[in-house]
Protein backbone atom coordinates (compact mmCIF):
# COMPACT_ATOMS: atom_id res chain seq x y z
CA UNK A 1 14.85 73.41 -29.98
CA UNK A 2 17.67 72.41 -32.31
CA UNK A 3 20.28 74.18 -34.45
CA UNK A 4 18.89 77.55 -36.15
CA UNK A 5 18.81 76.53 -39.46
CA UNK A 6 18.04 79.03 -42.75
CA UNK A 7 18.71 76.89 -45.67
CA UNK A 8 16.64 73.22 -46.32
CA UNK A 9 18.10 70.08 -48.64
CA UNK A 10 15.72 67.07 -49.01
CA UNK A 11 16.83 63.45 -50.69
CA UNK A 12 14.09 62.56 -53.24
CA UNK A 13 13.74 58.67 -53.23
CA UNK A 14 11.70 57.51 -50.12
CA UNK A 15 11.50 60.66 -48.69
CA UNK A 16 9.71 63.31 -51.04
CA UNK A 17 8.84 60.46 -53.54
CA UNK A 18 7.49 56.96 -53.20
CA UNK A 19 9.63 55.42 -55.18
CA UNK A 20 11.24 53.20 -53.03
CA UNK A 21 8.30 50.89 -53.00
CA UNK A 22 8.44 50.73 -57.19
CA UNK A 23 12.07 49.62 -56.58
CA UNK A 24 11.41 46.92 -54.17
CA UNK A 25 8.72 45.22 -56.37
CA UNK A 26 11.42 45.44 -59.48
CA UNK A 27 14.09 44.25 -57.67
CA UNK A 28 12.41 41.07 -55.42
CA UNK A 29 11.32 39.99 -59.31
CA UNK A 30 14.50 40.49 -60.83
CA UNK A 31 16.32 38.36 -58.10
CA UNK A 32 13.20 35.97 -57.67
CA UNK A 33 14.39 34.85 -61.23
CA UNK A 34 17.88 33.79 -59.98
CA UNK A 35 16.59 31.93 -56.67
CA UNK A 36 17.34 35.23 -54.52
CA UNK A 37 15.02 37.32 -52.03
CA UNK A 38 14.75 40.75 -51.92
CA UNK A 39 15.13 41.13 -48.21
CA UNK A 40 15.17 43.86 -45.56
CA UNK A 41 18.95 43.01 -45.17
CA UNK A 42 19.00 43.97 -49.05
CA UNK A 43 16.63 46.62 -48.89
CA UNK A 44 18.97 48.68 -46.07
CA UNK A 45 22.31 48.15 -47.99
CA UNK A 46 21.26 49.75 -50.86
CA UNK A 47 19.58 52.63 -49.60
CA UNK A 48 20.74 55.98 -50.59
CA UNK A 49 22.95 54.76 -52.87
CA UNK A 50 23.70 55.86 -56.56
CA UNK A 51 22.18 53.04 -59.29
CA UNK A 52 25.38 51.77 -60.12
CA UNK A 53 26.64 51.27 -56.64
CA UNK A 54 23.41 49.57 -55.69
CA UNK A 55 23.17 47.30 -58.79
CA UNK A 56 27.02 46.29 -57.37
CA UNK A 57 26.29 45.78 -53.83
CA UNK A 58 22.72 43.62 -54.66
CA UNK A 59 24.68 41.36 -57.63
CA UNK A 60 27.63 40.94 -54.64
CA UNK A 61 25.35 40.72 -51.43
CA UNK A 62 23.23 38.01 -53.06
CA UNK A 63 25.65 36.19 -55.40
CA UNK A 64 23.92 36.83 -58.40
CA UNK A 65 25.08 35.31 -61.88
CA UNK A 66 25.09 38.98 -63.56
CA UNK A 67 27.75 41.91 -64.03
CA UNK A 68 25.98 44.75 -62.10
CA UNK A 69 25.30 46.22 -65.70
CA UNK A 70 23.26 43.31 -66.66
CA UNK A 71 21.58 43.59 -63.53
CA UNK A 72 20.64 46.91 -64.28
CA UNK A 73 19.29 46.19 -67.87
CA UNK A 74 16.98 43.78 -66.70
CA UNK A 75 15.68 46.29 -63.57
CA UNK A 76 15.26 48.77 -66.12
CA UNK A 77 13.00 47.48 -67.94
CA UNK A 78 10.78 46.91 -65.57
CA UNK A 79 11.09 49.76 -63.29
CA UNK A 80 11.04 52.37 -66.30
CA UNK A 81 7.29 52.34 -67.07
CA UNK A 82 6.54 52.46 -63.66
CA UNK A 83 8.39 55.71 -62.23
CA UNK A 84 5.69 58.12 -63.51
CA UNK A 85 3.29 56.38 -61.11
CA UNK A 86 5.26 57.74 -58.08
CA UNK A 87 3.65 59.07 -55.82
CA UNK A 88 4.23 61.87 -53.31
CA UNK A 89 4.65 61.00 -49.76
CA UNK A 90 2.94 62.77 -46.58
CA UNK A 91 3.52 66.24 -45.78
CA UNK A 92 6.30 66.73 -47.83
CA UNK A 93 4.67 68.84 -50.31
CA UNK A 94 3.09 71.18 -47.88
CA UNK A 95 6.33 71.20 -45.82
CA UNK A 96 8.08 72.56 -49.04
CA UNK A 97 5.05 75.01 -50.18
CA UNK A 98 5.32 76.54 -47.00
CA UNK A 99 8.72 77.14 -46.62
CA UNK A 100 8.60 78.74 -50.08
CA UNK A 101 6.04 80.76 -48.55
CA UNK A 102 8.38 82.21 -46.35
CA UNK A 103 11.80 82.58 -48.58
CA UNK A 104 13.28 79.82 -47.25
CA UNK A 105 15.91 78.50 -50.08
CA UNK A 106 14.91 74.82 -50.35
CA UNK A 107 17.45 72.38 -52.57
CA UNK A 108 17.16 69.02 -53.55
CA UNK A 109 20.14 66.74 -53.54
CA UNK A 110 19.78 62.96 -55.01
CA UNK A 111 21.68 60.36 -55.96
CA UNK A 112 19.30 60.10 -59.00
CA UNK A 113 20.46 60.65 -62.48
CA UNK A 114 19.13 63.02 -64.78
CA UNK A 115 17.92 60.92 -66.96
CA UNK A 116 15.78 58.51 -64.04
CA UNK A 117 15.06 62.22 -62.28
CA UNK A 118 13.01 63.11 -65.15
CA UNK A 119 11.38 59.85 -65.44
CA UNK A 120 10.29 60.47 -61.79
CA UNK A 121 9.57 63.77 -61.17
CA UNK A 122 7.30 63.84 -64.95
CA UNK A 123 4.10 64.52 -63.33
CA UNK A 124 5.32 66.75 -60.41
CA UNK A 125 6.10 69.57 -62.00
CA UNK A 126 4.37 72.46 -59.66
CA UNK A 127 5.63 71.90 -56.56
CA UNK A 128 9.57 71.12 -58.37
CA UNK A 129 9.49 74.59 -59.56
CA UNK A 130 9.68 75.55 -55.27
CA UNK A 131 13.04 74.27 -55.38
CA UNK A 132 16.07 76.66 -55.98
CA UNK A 133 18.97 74.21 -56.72
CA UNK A 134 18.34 70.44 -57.67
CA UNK A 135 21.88 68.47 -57.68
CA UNK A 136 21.64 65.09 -59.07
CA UNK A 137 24.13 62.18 -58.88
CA UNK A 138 25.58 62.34 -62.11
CA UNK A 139 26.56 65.80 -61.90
CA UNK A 140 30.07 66.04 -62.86
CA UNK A 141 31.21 68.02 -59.86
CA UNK A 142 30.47 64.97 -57.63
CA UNK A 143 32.91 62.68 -57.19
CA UNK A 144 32.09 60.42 -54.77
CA UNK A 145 27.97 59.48 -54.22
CA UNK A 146 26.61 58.98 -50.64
CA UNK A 147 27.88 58.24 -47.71
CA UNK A 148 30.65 60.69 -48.66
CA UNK A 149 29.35 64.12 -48.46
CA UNK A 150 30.57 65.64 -51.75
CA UNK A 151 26.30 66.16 -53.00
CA UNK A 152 25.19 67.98 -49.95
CA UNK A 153 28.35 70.04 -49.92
CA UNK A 154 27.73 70.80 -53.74
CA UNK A 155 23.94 71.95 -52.99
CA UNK A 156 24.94 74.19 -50.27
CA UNK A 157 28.06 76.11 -52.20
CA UNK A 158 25.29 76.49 -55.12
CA UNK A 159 22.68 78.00 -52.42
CA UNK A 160 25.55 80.05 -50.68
CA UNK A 161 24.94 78.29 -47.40
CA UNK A 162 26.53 77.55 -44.94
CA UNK A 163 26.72 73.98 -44.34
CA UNK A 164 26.02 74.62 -40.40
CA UNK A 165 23.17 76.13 -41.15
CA UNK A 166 21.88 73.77 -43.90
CA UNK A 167 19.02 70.73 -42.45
CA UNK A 168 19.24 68.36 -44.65
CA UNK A 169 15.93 65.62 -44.38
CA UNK A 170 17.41 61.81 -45.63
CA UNK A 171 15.54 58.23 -45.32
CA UNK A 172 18.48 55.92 -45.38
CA UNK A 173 21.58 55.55 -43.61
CA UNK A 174 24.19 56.71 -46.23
CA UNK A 175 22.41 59.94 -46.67
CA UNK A 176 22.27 60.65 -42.91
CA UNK A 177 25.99 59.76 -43.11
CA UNK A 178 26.52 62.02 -46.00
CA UNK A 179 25.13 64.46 -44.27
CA UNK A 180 26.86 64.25 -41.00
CA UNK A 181 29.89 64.27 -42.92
CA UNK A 182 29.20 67.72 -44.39
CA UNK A 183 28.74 68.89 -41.21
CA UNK A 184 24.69 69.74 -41.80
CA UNK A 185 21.64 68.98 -39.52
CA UNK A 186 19.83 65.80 -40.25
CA UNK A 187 15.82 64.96 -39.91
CA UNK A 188 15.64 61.21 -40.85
CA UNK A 189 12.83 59.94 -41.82
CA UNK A 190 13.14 56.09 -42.08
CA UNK A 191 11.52 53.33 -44.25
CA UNK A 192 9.19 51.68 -41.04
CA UNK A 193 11.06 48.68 -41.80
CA UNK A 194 14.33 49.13 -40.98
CA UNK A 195 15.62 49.07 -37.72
CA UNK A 196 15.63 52.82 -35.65
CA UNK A 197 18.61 52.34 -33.84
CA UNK A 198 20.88 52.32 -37.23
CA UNK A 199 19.75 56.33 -37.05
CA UNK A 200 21.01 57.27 -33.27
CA UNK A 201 23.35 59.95 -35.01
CA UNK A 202 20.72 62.01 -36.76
CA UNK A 203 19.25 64.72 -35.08
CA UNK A 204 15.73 63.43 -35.19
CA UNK A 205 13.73 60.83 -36.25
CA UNK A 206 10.30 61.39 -37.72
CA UNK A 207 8.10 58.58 -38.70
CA UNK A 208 6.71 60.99 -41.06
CA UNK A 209 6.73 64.12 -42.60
CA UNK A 210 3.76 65.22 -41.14
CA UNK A 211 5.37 65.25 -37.78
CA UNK A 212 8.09 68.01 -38.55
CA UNK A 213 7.56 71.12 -36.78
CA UNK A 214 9.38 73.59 -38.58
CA UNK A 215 9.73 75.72 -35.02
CA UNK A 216 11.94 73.44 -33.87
CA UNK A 217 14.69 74.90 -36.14
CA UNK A 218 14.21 78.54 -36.30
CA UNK A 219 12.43 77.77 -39.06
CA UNK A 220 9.12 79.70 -39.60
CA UNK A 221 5.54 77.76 -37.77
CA UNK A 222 2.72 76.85 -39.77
């Protein structure tokens, strides 16, 4: 049994949406072009982060001949046509409908912009309308993206929680930071990938959604 926990904040890319694997195609042919792999080294130091900051840290980590703008123009207009594909990833959806079920506020806090939000989230309309709060990463009350905490902090002042008793559920390691460093419960759920042991602070590990018991937290049993 962990922390009682009454309010719920999910990350969208990787964890409710499959997005992630849409960005690793785009990206491994974007820096195939210069020479460069995509790699798992790659893949983990731009997880979480917003789309600028990522762009930066991929043109830096793998020396590429672009400004991280450029690099983004090019990703763009690849990975644009491709975000209404995404598709949902296990458990999640029931997870959320469930809670709902039961009044439990649910918020969704990602380093997304509007703009590529909308782009994602086009054909997912239903379960969306679940949520109470979404906070995106370009809203103008953030002012630092993940690791820093300022987007979890923001979700739970606009739910009136808590952050104690907020669980927040992250797949990479700057969210599970971010949220650690808002003082909120984490449930990490990590790209099978990456390597477990860079998660040892989060309060669990899942290797899927379908493995959360929501009676673990106070929260309400299926």
């Amino acid at each position: 049994m962990f922390k009682s926990i009454t309010h719920v904040i999910y990350d969208m890319d990787g964890l409710l949406l499959d997005t992630e694997s849409l960005h690793e195609q785009v990206n491994s042919e974007v820096v195939n072009r210069y020479g460069k792999t995509f790699n798992t080294a790659a893949k983990m130091a731009i997880a979480g982060r917003s789309t600028l900051d990522s762009a930066r840290i991929l043109v830096d980590l793998l020396q590429l001949p672009l400004t991280a703008t450029e690099y983004l123009v090019e990703r763009n207009k690849l990975l644009y046509p491709l975000y209404s594909s995404a598709k949902v990833l296990p458990g999640t959806v029931e997870l959320i409908q469930h809670l709902a079920n039961h009044h439990i506020p649910q918020a969704i806090a990602s380093s997304s912009s509007r703009h590529h939000f909308e782009m994602k989230t086009i054909n997912h309309q239903q379960w969306l309308k679940l949520f109470k709060i979404t906070t995106l990463g370009d809203d103008p009350e953030i002012e630092l993206g993940k690791p820093a905490p300022d987007i979890f902090l923001l979700a739970a002042k606009r739910l009136k929680a808590n952050p104690e008793q907020c669980l927040v559920f992250e797949d990479s390691v700057a969210g599970m930071q971010a949220a650690i460093a808002a003082g909120m419960s984490v449930v990490v759920i990590p790209d099978a990938v990456f390597d477990f042991r860079l998660f040892e602070a989060a309060d669990q590990i899942l290797g899927s959604m379908t493995e959360f018991d929501p009676q673990d937290w106070g929260l309400p049993g299926y």
